[in-house]
C-alpha atoms as a PDB file:
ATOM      1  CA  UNK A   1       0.000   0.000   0.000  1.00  0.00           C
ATOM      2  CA  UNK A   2       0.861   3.798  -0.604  1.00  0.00           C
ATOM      3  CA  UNK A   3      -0.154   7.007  -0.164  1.00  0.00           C
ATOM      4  CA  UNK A   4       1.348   9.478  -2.726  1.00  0.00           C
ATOM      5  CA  UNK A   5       1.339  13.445  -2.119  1.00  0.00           C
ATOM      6  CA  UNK A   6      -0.401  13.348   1.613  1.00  0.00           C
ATOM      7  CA  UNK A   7      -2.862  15.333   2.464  1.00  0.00           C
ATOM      8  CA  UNK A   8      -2.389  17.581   5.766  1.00  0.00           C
ATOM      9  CA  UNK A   9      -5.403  16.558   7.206  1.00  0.00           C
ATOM     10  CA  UNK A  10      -4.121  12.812   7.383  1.00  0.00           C
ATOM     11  CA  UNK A  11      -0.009  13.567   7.818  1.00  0.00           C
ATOM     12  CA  UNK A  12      -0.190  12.820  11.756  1.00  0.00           C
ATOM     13  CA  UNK A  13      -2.081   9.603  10.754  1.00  0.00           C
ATOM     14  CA  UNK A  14       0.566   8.873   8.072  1.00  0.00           C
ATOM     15  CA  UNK A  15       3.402   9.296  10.261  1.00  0.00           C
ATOM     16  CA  UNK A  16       2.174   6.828  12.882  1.00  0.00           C
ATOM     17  CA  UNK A  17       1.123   4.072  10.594  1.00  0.00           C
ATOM     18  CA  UNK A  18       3.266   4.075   7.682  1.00  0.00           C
ATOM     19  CA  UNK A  19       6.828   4.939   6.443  1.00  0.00           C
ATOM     20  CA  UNK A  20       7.257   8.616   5.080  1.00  0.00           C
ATOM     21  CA  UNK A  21       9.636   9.154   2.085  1.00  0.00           C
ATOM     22  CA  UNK A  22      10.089  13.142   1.771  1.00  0.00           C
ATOM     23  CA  UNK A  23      11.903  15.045  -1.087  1.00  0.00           C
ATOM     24  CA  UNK A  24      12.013  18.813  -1.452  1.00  0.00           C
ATOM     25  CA  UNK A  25      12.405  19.794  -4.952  1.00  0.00           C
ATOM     26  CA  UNK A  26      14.813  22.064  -6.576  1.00  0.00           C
ATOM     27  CA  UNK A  27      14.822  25.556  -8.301  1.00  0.00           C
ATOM     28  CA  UNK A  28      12.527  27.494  -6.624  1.00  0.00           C
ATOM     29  CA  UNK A  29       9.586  27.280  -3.601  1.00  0.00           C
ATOM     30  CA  UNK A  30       6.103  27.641  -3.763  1.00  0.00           C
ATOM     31  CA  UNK A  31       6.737  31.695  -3.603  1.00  0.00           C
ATOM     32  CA  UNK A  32       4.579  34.942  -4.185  1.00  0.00           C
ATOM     33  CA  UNK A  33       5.777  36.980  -6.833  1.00  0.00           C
ATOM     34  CA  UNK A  34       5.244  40.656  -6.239  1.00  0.00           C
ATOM     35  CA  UNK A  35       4.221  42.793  -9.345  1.00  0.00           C
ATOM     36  CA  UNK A  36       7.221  45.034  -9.428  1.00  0.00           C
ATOM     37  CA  UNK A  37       6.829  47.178 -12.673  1.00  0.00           C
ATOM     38  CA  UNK A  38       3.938  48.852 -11.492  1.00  0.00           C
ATOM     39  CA  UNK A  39       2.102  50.614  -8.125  1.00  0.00           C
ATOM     40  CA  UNK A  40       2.067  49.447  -5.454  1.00  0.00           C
ATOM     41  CA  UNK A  41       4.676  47.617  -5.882  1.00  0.00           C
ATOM     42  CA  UNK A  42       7.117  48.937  -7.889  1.00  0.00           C
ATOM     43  CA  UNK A  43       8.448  50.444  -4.600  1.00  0.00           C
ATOM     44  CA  UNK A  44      10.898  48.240  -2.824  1.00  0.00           C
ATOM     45  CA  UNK A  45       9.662  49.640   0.349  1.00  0.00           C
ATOM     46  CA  UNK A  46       6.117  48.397  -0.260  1.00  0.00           C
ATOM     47  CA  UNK A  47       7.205  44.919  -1.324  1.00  0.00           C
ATOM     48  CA  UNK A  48       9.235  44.462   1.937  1.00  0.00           C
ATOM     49  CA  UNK A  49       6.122  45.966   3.846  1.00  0.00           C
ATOM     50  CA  UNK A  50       4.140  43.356   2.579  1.00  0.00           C
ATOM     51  CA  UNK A  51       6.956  40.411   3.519  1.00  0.00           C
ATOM     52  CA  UNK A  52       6.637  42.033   7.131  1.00  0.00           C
ATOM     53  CA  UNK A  53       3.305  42.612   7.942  1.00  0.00           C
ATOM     54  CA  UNK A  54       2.546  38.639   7.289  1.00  0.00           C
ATOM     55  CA  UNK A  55       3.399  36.117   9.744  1.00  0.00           C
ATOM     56  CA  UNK A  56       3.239  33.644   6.755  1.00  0.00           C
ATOM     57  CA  UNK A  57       5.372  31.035   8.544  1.00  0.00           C
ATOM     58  CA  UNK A  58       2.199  30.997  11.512  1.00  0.00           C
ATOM     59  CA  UNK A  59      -0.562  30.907   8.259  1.00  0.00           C
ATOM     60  CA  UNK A  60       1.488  27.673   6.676  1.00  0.00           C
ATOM     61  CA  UNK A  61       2.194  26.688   9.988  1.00  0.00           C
ATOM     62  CA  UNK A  62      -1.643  26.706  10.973  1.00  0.00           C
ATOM     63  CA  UNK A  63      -3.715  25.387   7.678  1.00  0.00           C
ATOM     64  CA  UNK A  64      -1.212  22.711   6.894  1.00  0.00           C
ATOM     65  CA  UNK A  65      -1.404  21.076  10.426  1.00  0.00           C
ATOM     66  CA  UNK A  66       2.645  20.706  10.827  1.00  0.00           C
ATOM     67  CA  UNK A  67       3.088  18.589   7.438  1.00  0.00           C
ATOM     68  CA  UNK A  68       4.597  21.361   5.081  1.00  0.00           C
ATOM     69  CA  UNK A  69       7.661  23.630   6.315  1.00  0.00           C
ATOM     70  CA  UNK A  70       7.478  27.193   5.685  1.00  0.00           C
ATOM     71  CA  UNK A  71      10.170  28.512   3.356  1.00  0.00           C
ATOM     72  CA  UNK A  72      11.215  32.502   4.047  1.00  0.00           C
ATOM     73  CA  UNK A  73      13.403  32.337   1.018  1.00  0.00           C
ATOM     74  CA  UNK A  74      11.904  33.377  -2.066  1.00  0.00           C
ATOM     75  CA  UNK A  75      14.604  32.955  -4.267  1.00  0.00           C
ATOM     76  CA  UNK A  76      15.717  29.488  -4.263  1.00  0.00           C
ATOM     77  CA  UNK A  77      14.942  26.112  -2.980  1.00  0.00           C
ATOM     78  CA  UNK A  78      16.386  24.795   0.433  1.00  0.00           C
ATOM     79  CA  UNK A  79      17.566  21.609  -1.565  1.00  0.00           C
ATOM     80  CA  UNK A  80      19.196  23.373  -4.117  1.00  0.00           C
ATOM     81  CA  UNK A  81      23.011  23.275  -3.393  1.00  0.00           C
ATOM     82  CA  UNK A  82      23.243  27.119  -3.394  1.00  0.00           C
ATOM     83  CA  UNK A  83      20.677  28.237  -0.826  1.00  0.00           C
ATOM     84  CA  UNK A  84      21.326  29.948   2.080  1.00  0.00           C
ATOM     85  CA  UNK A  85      19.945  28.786   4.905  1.00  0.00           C
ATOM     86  CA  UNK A  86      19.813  32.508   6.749  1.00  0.00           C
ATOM     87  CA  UNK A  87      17.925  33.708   4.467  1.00  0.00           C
ATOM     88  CA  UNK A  88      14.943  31.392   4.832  1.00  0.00           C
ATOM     89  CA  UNK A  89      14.480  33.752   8.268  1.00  0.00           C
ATOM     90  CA  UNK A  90      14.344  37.107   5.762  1.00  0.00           C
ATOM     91  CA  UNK A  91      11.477  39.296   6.543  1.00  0.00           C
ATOM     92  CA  UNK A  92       9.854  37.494   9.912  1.00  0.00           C
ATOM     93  CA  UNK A  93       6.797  39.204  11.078  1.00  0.00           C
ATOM     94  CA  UNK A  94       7.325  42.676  12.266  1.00  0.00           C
ATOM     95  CA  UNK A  95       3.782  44.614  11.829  1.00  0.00           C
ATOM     96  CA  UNK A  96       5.798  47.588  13.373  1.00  0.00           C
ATOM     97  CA  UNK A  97       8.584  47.556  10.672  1.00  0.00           C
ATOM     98  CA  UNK A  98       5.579  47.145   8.069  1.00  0.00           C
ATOM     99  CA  UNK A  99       3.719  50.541   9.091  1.00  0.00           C
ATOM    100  CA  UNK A 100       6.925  52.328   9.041  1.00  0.00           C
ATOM    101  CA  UNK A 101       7.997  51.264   5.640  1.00  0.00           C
ATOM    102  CA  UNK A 102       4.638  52.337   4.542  1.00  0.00           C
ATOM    103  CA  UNK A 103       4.525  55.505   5.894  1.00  0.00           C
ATOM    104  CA  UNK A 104       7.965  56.238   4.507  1.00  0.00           C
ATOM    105  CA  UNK A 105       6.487  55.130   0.893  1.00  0.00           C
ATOM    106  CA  UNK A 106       4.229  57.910   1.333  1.00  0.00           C
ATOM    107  CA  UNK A 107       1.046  55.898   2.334  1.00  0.00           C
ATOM    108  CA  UNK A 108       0.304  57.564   5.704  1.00  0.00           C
ATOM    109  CA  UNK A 109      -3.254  58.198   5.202  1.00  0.00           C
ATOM    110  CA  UNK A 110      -6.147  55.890   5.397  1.00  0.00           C
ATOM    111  CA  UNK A 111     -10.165  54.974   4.491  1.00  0.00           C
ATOM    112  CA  UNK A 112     -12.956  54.368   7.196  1.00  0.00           C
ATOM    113  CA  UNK A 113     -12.153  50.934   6.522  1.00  0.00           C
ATOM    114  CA  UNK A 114      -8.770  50.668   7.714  1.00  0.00           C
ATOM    115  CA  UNK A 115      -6.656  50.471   4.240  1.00  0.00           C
ATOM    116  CA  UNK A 116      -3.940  52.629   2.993  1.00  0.00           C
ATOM    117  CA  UNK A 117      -5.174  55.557   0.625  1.00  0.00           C
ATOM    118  CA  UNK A 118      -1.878  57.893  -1.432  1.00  0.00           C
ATOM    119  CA  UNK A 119      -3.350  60.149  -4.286  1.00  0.00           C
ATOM    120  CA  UNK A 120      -6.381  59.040  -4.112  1.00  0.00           C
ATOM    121  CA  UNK A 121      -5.795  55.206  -4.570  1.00  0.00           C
ATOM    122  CA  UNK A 122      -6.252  52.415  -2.169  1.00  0.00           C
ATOM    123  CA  UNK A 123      -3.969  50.525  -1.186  1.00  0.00           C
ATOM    124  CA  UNK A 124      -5.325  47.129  -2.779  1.00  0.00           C
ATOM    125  CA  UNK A 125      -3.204  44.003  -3.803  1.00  0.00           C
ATOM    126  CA  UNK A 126      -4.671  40.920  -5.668  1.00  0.00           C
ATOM    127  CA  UNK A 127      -3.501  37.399  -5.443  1.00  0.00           C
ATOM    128  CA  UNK A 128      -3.723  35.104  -8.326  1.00  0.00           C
ATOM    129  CA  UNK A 129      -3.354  31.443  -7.662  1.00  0.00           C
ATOM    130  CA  UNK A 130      -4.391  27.928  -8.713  1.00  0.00           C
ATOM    131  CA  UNK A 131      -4.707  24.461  -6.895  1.00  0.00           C
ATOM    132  CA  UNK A 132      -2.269  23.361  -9.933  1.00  0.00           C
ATOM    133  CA  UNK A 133       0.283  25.426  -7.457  1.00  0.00           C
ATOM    134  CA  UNK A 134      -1.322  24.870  -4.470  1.00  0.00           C
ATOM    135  CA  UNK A 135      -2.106  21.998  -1.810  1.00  0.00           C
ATOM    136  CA  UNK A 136      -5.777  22.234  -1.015  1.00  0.00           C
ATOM    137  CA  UNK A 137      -4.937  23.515   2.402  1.00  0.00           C
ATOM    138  CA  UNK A 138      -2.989  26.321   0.941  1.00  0.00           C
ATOM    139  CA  UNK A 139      -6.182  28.681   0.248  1.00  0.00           C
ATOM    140  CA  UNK A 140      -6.544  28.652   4.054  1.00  0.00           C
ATOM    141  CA  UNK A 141      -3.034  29.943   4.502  1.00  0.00           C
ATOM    142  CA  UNK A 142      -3.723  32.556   1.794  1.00  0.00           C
ATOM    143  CA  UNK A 143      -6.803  33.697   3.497  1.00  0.00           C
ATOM    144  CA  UNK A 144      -4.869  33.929   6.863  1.00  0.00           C
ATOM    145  CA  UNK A 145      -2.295  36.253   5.054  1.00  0.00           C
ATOM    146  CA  UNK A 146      -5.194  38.489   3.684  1.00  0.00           C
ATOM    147  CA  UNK A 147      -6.397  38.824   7.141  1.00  0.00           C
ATOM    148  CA  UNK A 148      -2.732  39.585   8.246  1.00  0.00           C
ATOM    149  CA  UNK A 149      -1.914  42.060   5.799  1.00  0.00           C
ATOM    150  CA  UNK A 150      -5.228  43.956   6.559  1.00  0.00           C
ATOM    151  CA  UNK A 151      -3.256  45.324   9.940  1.00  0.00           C
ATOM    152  CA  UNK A 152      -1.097  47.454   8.123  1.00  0.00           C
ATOM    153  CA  UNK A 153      -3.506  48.515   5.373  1.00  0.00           C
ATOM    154  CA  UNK A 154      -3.330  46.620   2.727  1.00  0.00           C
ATOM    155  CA  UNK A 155      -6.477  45.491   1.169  1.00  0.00           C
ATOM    156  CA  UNK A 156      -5.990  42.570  -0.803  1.00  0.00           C
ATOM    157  CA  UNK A 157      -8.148  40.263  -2.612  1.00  0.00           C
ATOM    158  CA  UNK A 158      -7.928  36.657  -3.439  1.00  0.00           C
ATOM    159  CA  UNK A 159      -8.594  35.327  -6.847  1.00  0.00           C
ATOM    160  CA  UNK A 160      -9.008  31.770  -7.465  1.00  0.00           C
ATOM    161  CA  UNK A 161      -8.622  30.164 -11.001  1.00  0.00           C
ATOM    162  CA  UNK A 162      -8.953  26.816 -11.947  1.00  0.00           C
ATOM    163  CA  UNK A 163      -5.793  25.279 -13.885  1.00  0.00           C
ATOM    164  CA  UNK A 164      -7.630  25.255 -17.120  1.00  0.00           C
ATOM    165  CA  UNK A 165      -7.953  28.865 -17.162  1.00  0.00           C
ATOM    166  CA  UNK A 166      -5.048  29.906 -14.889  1.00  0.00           C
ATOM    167  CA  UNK A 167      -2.953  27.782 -17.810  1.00  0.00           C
ATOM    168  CA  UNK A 168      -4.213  29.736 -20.575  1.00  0.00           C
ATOM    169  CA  UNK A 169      -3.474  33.425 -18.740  1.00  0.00           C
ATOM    170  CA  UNK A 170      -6.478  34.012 -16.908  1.00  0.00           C
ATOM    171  CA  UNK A 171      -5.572  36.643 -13.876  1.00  0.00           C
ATOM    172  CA  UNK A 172      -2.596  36.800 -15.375  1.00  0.00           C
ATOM    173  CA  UNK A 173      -2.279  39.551 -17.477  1.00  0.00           C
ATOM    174  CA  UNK A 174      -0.288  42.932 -16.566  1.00  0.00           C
ATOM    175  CA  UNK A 175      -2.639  44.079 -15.033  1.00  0.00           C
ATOM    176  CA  UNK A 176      -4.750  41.464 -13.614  1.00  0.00           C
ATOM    177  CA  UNK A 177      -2.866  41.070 -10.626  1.00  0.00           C
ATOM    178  CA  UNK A 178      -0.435  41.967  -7.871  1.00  0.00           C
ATOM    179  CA  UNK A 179       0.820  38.935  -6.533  1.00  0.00           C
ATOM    180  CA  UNK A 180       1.165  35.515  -8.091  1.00  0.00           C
ATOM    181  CA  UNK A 181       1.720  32.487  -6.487  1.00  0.00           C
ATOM    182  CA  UNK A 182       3.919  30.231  -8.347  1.00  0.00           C
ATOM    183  CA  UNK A 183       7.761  27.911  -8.317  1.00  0.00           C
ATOM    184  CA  UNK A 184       9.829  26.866 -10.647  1.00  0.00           C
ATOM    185  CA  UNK A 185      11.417  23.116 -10.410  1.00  0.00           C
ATOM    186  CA  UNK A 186      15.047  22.722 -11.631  1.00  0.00           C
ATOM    187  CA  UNK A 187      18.047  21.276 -10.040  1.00  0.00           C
ATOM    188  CA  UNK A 188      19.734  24.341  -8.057  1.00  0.00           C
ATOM    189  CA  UNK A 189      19.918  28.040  -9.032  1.00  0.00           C
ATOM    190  CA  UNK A 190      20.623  27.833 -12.836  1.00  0.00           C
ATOM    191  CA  UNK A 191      16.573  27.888 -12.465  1.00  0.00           C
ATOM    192  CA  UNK A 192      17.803  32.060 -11.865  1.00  0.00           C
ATOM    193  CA  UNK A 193      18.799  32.686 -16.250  1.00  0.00           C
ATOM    194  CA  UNK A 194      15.089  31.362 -16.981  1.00  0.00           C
ATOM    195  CA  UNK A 195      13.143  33.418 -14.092  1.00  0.00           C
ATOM    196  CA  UNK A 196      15.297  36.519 -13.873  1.00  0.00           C
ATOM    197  CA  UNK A 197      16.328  36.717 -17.455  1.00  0.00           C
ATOM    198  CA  UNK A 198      15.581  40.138 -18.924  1.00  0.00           C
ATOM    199  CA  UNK A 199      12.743  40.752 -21.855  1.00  0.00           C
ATOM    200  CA  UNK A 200      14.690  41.089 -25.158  1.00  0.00           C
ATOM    201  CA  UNK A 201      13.081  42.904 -28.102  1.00  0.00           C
ATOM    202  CA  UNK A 202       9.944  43.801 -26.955  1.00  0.00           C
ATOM    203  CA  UNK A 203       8.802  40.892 -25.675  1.00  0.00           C
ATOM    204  CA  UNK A 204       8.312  39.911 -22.109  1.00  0.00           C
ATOM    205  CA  UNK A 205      10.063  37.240 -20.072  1.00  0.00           C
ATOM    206  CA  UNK A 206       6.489  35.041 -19.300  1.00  0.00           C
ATOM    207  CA  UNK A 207       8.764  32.986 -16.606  1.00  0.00           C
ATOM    208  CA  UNK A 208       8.930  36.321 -14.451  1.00  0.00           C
ATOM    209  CA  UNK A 209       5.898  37.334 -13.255  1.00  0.00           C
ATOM    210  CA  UNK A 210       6.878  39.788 -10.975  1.00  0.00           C
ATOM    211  CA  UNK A 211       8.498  41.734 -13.968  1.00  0.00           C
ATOM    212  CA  UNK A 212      11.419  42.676 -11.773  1.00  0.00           C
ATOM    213  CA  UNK A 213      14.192  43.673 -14.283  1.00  0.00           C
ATOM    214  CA  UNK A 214      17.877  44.624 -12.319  1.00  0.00           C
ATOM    215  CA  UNK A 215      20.929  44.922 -14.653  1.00  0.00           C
ATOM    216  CA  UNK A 216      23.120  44.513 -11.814  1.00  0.00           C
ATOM    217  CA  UNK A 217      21.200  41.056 -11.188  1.00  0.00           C
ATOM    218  CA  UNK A 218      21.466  39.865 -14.305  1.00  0.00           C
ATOM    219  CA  UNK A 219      24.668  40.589 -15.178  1.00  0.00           C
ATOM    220  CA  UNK A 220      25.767  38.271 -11.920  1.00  0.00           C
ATOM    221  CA  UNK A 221      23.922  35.561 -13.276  1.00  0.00           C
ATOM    222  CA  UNK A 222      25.686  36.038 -16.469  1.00  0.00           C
ATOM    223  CA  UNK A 223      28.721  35.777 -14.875  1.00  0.00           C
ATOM    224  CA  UNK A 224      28.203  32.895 -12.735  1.00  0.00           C
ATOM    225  CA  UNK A 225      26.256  31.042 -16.248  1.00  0.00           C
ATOM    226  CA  UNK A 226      30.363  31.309 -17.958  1.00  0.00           C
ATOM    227  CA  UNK A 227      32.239  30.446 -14.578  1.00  0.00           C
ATOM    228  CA  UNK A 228      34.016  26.960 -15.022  1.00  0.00           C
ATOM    229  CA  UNK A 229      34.692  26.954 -11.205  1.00  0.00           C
ATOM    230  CA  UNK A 230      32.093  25.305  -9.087  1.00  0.00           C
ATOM    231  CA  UNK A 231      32.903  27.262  -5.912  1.00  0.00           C
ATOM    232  CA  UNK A 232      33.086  30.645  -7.517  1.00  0.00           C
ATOM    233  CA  UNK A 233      30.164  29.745  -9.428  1.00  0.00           C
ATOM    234  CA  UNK A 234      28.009  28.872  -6.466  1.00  0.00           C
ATOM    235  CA  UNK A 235      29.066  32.072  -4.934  1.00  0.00           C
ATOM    236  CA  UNK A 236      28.169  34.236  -7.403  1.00  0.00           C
ATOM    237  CA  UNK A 237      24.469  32.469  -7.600  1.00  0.00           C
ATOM    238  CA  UNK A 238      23.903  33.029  -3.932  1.00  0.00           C
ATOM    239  CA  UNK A 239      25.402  36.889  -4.580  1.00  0.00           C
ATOM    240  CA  UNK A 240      22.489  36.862  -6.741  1.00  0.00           C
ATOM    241  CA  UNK A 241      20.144  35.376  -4.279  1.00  0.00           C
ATOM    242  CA  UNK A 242      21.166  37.635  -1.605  1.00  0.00           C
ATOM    243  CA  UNK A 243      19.847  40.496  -3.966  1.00  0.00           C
ATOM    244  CA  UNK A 244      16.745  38.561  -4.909  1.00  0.00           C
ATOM    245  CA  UNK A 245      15.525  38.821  -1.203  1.00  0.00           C
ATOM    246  CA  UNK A 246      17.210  42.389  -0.315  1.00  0.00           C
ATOM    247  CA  UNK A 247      14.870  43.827  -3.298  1.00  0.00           C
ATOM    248  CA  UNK A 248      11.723  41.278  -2.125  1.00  0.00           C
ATOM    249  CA  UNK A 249      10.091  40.833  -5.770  1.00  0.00           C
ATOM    250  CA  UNK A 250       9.429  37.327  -4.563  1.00  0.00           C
ATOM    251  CA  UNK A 251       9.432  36.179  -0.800  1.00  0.00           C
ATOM    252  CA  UNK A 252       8.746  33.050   0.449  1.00  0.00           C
ATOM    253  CA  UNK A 253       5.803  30.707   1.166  1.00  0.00           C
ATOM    254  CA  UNK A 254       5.975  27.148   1.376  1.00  0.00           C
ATOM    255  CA  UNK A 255       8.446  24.374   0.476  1.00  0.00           C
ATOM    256  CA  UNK A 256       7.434  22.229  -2.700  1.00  0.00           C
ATOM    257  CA  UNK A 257       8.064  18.782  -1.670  1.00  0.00           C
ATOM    258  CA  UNK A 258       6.906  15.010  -3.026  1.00  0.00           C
ATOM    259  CA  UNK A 259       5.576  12.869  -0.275  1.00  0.00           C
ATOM    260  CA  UNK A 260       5.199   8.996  -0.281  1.00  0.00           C
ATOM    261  CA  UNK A 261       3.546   7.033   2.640  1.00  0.00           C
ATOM    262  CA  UNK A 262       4.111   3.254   2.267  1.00  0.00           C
ATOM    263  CA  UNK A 263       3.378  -0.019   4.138  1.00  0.00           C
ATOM    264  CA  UNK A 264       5.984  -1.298   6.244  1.00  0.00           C
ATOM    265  CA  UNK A 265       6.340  -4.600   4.553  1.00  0.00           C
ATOM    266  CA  UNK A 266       6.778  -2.020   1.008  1.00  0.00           C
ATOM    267  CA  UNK A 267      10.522  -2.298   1.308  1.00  0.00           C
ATOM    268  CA  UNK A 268      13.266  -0.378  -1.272  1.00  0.00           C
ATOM    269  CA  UNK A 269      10.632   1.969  -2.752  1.00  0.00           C
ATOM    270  CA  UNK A 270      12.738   5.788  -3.000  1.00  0.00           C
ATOM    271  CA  UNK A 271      12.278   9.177  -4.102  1.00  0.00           C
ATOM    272  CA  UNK A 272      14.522  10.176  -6.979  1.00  0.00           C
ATOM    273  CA  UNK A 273      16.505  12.807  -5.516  1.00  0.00           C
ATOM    274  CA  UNK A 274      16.688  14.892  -9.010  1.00  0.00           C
ATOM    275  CA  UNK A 275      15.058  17.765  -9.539  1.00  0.00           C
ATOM    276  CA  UNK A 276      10.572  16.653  -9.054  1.00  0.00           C
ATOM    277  CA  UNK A 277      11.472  13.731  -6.485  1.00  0.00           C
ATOM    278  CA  UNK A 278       9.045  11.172  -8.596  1.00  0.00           C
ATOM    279  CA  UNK A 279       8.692   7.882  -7.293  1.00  0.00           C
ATOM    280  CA  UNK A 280      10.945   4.931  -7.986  1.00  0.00           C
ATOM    281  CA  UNK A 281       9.724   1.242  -8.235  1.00  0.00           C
ATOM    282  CA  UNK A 282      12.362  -0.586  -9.498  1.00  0.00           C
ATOM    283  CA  UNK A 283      13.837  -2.530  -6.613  1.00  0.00           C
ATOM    284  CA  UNK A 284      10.065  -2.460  -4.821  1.00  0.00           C
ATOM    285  CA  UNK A 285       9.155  -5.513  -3.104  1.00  0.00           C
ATOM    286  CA  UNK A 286       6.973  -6.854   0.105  1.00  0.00           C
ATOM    287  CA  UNK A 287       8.323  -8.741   3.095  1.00  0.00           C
ATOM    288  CA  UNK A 288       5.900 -10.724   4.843  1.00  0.00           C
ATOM    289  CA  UNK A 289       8.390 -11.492   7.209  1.00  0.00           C
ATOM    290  CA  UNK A 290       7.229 -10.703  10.784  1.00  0.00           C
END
């Protein structure tokens, strides 16, 4: 018997009657991407007011019931060999540091309602996301974060698609959103030239939703794509994900992890450790021995 990809709702269950295989994948986490070519958050200061006025490690915490880690790294996954493991602590809750960076970004006033007004506009974010991104208990987390970010002002506003539509662009356009919730699997941080990789010609880079464009990141990522030297390569990649989370145009959510829950007497079943973690069967046998 197995149990593939399990649910929150049954993980303490899982862990007390079966064996748990657990891999996280590579590239990126499950992150929100922060619209960063437009208001509100084309200001840096906005984008890291939003990272702290949600205790999103307490929201993932919370709806997943203890079977998911939280991942405060938005740039790169925590299996990836380049991540930096002090950065998965970037941007904790701090609903103090939040109002101050807003008021410094100019949005000191606010509605009968409690949200952020400057020139006239309210401060209002929207989140696109799918359940082709998202574990079911995931829309509770989001929720929690709405509820979170209200406390400093912002007003933001879910938007659930299913895959069919989310697939083909829908809440996805420039300006149908704020905030995306998305990863992007790949080995290590090489996943950084498809997801940070400037548009060319006129035509947009579709792998970066949060339409953050930095010369002085991409040029690093150039430079570690020619370096033949592993260790100065690496460094250069976390360089780059150092500026990644200074400049917040992503922060971070969730792991994105394959789970496996067999039988005890299911013996030499494994997760591929590449990249997605599928399931391996080859060597898979029972032993009814007691």
């Amino acid at each position: 018997m197995r149990i593939y990809d399990i649910p929150a709702i049954a993980w303490k269950d899982a862990n007390s009657r079966f064996g748990i295989l657990r891999h996280i994948t590579g590239g990126t986490p499950l992150r929100l991407a922060l619209y960063a070519a437009r208001p509100p958050f084309d200001d840096v200061l906005v984008r890291k007011a939003f990272a702290y006025s949600t205790d999103r490690k307490a929201a993932v915490d919370t709806s997943f019931l203890g079977s998911l880690p939280f991942e405060g790294n938005g740039a790169l996954s925590q299996s990836s060999p380049e991540y930096l493991h002090e950065l998965g602590r970037a941007y904790t809750y701090d609903i103090r540091q939040a109002n101050q960076l807003l008021d410094r970004a100019g949005w000191t006033e606010r509605n009968r309602n409690g949200i952020r007004v400057k020139n006239g506009n309210s401060l209002t974010v929207r989140i696109s996301y799918s359940n082709a991104f998202l574990k079911p208990d995931g829309e509770q987390a989001l929720q929690v974060i709405q509820q979170q970010a209200r406390v400093a002002g912002f007003d933001v506003r879910l938007q659930p698609t299913n895959p069919a539509d989310f697939f083909a662009g829908r809440n996805l356009g420039p300006d149908d959103y704020e905030i995306v919730l998305l990863y992007w699997v790949a080995p290590g941080a090489e996943i950084f030239r498809i997801s940070w990789k400037p548009d060319q010609n006129g035509e947009p880079n579709r792998f970066n939703p949060s339409r953050f464009q930095d010369s002085a990141l991409w040029e690093v990522i150039q430079r570690a794509e020619q370096d033949f030297s592993s260790a100065e390569r690496a460094g250069l990649y976390q360089q780059a994900e150092w500026k990644i989370v200074d400049e917040a145009p992503v922060i971070g959510f969730t792991v994105l992890d394959v789970t496996l829950a067999t039988s005890p007497n299911l013996k030499d079943v494994w997760l591929d450790h590449g990249s997605v973690g599928e399931p391996v069967f080859y060597d898979a046998h029972f032993d009814e021995r007691k």
